[in-house]
Protein backbone atom coordinates (compact mmCIF):
# COMPACT_ATOMS: atom_id res chain seq x y z
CA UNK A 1 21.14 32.94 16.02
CA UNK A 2 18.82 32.59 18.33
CA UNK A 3 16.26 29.80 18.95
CA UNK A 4 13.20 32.22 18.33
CA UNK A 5 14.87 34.10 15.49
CA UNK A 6 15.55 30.30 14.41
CA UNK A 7 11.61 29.46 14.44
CA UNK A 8 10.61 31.84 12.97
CA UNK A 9 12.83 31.97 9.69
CA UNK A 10 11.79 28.14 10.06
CA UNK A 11 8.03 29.48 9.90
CA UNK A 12 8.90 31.95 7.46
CA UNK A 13 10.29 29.18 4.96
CA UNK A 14 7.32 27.61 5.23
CA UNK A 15 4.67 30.46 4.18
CA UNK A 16 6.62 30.76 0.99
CA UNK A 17 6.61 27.61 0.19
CA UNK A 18 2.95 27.76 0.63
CA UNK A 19 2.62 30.81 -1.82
CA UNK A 20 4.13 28.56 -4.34
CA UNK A 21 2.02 25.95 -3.70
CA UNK A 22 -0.66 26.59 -5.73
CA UNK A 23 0.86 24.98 -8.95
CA UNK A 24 1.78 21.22 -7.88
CA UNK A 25 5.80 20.96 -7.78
CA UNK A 26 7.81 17.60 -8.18
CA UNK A 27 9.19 17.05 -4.84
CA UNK A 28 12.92 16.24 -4.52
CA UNK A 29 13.35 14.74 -1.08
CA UNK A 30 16.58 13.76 0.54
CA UNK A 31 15.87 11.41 3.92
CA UNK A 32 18.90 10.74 6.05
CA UNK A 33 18.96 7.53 7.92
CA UNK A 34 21.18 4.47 8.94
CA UNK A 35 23.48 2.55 7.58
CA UNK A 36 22.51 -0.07 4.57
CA UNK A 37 22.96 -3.24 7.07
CA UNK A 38 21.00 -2.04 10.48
CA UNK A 39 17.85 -3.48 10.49
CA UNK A 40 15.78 -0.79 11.77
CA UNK A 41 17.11 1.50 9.11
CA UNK A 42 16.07 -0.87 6.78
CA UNK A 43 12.56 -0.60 7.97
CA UNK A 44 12.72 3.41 8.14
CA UNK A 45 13.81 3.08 4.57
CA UNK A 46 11.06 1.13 3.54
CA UNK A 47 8.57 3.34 4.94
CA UNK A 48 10.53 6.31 3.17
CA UNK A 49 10.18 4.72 -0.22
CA UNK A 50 7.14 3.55 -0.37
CA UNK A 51 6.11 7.31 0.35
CA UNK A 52 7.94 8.10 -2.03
CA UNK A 53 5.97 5.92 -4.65
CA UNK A 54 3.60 8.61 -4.83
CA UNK A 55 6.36 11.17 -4.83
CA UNK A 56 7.52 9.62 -8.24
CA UNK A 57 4.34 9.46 -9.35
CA UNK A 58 3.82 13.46 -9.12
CA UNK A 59 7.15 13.90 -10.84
CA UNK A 60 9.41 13.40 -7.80
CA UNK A 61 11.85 11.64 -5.96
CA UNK A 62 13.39 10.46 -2.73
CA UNK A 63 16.93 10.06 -2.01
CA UNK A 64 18.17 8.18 0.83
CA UNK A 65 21.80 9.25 2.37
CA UNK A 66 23.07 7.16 5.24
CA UNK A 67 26.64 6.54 6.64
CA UNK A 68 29.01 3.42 5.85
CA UNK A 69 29.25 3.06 9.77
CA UNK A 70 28.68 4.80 12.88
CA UNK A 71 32.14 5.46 14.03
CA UNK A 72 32.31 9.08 13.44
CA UNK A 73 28.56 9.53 13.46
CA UNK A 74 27.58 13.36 14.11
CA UNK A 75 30.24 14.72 11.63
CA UNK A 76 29.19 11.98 9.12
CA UNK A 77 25.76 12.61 9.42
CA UNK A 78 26.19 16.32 9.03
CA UNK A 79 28.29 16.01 5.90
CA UNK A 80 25.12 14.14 4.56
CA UNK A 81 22.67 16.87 5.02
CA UNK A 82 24.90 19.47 3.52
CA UNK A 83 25.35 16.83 0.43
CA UNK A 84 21.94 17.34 0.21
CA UNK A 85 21.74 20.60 0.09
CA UNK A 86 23.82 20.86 -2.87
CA UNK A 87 22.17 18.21 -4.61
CA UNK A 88 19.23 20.36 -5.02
CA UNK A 89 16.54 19.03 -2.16
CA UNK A 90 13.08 20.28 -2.32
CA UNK A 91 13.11 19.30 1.35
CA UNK A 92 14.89 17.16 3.78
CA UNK A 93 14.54 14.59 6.80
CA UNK A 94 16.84 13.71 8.99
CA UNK A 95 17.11 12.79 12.44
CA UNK A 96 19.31 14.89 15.14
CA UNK A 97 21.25 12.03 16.60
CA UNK A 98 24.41 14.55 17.56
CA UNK A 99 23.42 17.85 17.72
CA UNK A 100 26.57 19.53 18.62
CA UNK A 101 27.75 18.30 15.07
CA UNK A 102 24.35 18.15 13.44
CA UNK A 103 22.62 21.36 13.96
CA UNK A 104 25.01 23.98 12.22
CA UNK A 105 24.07 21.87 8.88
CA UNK A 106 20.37 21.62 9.82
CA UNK A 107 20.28 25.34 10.21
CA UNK A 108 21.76 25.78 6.97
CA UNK A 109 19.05 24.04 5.41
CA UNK A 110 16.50 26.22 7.08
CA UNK A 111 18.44 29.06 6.40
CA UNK A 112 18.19 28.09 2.61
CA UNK A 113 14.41 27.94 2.75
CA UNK A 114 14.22 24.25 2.09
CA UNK A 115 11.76 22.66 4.11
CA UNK A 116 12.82 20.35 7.12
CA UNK A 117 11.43 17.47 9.35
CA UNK A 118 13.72 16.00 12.10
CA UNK A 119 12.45 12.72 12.86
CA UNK A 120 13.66 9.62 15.26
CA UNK A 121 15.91 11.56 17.00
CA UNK A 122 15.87 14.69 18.73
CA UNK A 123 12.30 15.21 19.68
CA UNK A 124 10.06 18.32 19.39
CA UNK A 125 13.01 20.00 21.09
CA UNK A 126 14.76 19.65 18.06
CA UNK A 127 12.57 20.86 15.70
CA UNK A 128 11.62 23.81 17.41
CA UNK A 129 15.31 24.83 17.74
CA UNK A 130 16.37 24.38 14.83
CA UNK A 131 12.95 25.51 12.81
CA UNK A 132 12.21 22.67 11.53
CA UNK A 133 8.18 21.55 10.95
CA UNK A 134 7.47 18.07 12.39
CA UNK A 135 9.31 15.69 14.47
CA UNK A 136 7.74 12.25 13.65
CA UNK A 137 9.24 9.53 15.80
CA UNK A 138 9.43 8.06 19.24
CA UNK A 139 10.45 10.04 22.58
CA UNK A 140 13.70 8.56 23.38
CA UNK A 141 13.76 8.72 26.91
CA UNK A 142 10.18 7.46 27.52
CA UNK A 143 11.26 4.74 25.34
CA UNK A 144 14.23 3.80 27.51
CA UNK A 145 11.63 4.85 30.14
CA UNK A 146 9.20 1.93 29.12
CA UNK A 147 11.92 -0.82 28.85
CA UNK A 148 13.03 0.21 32.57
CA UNK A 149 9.58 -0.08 34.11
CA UNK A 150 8.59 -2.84 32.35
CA UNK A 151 11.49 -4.96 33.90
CA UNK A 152 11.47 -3.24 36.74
CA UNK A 153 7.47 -3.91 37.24
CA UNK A 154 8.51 -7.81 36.28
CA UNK A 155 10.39 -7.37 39.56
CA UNK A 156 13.94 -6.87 38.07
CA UNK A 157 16.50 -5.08 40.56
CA UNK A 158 19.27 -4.02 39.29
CA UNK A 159 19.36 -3.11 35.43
CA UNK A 160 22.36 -2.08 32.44
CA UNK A 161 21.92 -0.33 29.59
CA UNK A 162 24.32 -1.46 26.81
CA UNK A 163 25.08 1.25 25.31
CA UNK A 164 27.22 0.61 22.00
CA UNK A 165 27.08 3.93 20.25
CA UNK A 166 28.51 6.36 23.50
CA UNK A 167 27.72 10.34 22.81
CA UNK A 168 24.69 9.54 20.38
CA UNK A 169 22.22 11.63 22.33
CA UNK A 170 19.28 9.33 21.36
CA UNK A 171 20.94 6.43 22.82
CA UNK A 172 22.11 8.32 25.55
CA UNK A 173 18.33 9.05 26.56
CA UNK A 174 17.48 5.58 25.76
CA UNK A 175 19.73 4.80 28.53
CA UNK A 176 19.04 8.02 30.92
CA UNK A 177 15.22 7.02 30.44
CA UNK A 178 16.35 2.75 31.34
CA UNK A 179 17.52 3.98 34.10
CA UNK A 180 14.73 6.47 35.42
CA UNK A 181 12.09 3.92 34.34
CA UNK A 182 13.38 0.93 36.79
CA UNK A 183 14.44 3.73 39.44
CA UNK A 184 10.40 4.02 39.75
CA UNK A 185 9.66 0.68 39.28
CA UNK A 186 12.20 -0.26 42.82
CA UNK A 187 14.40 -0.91 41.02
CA UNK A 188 18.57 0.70 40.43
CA UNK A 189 19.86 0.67 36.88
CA UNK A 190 23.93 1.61 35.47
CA UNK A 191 24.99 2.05 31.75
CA UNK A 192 27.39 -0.74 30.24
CA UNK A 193 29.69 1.48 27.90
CA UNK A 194 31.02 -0.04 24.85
CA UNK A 195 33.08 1.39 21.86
CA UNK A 196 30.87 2.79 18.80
CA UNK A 197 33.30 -0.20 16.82
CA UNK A 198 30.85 -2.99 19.06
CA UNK A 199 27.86 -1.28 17.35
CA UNK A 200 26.31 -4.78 15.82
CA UNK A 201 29.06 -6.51 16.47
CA UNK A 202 27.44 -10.05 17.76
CA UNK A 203 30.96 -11.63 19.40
CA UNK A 204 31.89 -8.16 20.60
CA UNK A 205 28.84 -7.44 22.48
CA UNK A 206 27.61 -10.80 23.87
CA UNK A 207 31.31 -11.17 25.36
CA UNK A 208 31.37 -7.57 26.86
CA UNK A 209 27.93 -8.27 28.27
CA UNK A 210 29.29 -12.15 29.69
CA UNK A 211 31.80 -10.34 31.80
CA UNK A 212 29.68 -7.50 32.99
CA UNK A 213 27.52 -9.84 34.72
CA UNK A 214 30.09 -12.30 35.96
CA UNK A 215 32.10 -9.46 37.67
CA UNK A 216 28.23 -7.67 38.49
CA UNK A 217 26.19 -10.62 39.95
CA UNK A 218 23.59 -8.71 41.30
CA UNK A 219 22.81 -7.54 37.56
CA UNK A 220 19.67 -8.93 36.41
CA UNK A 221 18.18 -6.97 33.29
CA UNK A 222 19.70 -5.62 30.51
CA UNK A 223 18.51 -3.04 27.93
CA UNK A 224 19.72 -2.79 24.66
CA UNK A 225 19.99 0.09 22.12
CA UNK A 226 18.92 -2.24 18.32
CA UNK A 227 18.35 -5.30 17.12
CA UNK A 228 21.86 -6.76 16.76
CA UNK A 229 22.64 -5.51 19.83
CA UNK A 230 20.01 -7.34 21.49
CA UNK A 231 20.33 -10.77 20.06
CA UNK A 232 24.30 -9.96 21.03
CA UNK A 233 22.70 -9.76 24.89
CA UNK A 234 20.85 -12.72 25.08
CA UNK A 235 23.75 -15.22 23.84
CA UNK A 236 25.91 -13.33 26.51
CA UNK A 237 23.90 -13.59 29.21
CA UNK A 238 23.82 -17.45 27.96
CA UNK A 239 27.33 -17.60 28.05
CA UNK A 240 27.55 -16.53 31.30
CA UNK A 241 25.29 -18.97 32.72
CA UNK A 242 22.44 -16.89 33.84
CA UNK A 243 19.73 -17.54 31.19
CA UNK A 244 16.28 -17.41 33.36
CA UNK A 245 17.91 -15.08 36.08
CA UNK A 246 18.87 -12.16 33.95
CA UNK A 247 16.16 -10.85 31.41
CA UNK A 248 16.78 -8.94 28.62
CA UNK A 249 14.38 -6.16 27.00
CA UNK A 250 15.78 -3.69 23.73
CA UNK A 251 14.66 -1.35 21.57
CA UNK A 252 13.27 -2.48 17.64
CA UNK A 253 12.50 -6.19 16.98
CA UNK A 254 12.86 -8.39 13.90
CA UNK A 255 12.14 -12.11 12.99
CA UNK A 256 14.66 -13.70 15.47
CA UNK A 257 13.34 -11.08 18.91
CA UNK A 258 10.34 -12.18 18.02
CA UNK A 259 11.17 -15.51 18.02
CA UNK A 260 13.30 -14.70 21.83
CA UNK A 261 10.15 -13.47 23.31
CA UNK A 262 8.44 -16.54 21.93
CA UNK A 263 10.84 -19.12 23.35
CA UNK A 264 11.04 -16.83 26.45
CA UNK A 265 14.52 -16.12 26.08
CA UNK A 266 13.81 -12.19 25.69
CA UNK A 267 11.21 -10.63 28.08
CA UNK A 268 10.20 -7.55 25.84
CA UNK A 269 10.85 -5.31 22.71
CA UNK A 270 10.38 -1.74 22.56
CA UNK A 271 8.21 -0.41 19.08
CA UNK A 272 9.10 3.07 17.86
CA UNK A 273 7.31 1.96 14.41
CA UNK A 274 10.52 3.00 11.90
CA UNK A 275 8.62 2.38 9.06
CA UNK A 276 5.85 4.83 10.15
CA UNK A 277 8.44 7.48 10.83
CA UNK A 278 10.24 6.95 7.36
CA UNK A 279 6.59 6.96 5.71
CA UNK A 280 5.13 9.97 7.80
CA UNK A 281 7.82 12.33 7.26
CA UNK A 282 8.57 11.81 3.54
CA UNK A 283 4.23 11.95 3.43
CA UNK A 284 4.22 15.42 5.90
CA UNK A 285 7.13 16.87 3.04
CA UNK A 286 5.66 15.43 -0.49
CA UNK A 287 2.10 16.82 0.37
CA UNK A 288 3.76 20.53 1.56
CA UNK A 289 6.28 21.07 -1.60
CA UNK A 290 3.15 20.05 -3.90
CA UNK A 291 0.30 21.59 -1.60
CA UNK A 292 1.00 23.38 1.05
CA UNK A 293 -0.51 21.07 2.98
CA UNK A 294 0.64 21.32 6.87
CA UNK A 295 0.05 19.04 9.81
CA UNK A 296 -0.80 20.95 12.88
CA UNK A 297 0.21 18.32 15.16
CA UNK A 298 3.66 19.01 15.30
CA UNK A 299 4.72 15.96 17.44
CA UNK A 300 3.59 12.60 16.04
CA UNK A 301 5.15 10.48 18.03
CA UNK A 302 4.98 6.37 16.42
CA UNK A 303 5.80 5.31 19.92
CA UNK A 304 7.04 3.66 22.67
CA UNK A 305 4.96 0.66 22.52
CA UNK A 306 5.69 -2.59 24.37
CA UNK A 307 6.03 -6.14 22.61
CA UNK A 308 5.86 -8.93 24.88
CA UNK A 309 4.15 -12.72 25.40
CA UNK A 310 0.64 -11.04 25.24
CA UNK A 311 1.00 -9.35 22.06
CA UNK A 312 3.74 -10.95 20.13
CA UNK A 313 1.56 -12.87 17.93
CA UNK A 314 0.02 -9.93 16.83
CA UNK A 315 3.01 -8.14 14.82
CA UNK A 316 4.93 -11.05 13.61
CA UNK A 317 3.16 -10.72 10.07
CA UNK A 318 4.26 -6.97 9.71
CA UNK A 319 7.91 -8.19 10.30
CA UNK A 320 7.26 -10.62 7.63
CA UNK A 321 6.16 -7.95 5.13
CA UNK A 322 9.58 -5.57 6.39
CA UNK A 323 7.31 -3.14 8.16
CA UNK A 324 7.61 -3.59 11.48
């Protein structure tokens, strides 16, 4: 099917939805997201469910679906959508981390006139393809993009993306975007490839990154791709003796990367807001099903923004309270 023929039975879903509209329904949403224990998925979720608080109170629900792990993530992911399906959705979320293995089970959610958001990952691309209504979430690349320049503006040379979950296409731009964003700054930047199994793995991580810049000495920034991941950096670029020399930026932040870029340890965080894209899409879907209400911006986009020395002070209470 074609991408056009794919917007507009995506469009079409959505006018008779709106016919229905008129009487409020009790909206059954299904939001896929990360696994219990990531920290940014914990986040998303909260913003998800505290949407969903007036969901419940109209008579409806939301259901969150995420994986035990990421080792077999696209096929994982896609089993999860079509679990919704079955389960009845109203409508759906769900972010297009692998399309190849994704988008067959995103199209048959359009194709069963249940209304769709793809948010996080995937972009407006996505959603147009696959007919979906919204894409709420960051741009990946300019948020890879933002980390690069940043460290390449600090006057970083030579920069690696750790990249711990390999043919993810989000983190893949994450990394394509590192490396475009310090390319402009003056900067050269490589990717650091790592098995999906070193995803959050703290001894795994900070040891593969140890090595790298032992046997790469002209290395001096590193990007990486969560939380975990990030912490993971700085104790390995401690291990290898290069704390000061080698800064370290990465995408999401919690109590403990804000506490890095405090002590100075960790030079910047990159904000894509996941509890703004969890609350915004389950918000966009509840107020649809019930309304018909539509949001003609079809790209909200909850960042990149930058956390750093100047600003760090400013978000540390939001962390406290799990939404940021």
């Amino acid at each position: 099917m074609s991408i056009t023929t794919r917007v507009a039975r995506g469009l079409l879903a959505t006018a008779a939805f709106t016919m229905v509209a008129g009487t409020a329904m009790a909206a059954d949403i299904f939001v896929i997201g990360g696994k219990p224990d990531d920290p940014f998925w914990s986040r998303v979720k909260k913003g998800a469910e505290d949407a969903g608080i007036v969901a419940e109170a109209q008579g409806g629900s939301v259901t969150w679906l995420g994986p035990q792990n990421y080792d077999n993530l696209g096929p994982d992911a896609a089993e999860l959508i079509r679990q919704a399906i079955d389960q009845g959705a109203d409508a759906i979320v769900g972010p297009d981390w692998v399309p190849e293995a994704m988008d067959p089970a995103f199209e048959a959610v359009v194709d069963a006139g249940i209304p769709l958001v793809i948010y996080n990952a995937g972009g407006l691309d996505a959603a147009d393809k696959l007919g979906a209504m919204n894409y709420v979430g960051a741009v990946d690349a300019k948020s890879g993009y933002a980390a690069g320049e940043y460290l390449g503006k600090a006057g970083k040379k030579n920069g690696a993306c750790v990249n711990t979950l390999p043919g993810a296409a989000n983190i893949e731009a994450f990394c394509s975007g590192f490396i475009e964003g310090i390319a402009a700054a003056g900067g050269e930047g490589s990717t650091l490839q790592l098995p999906a199994t070193a995803f959050g793995d703290a001894t795994a991580v900070a040891q593969a990154v140890r090595a790298h810049l032992l046997q790469n000495p002209d290395v001096d920034a590193l990007f990486a791709i969560g939380d975990a991941d990030t912490n993971a950096a700085v104790s390995g670029i401690q291990q290898a003796g290069k704390t000061g020399r080698v800064e370290v930026c990465g995408i999401n932040f919690n109590e403990s990367i804000l506490a890095n870029i405090q002590a100075g340890s960790q030079a910047c965080a990159i904000d894509q807001q996941g509890y703004q894209q969890g609350f915004f899409a389950v918000s966009i879907l509840n107020n649809f099903v019930n309304y018909g209400v539509t949001i003609p911006t079809r790209e909200i986009l909850t960042g990149p923004g930058v956390i750093d020395a100047s600003n760090v002070e400013q978000v540390i209470e939001g962390v406290k309270a799990g939404v940021r």
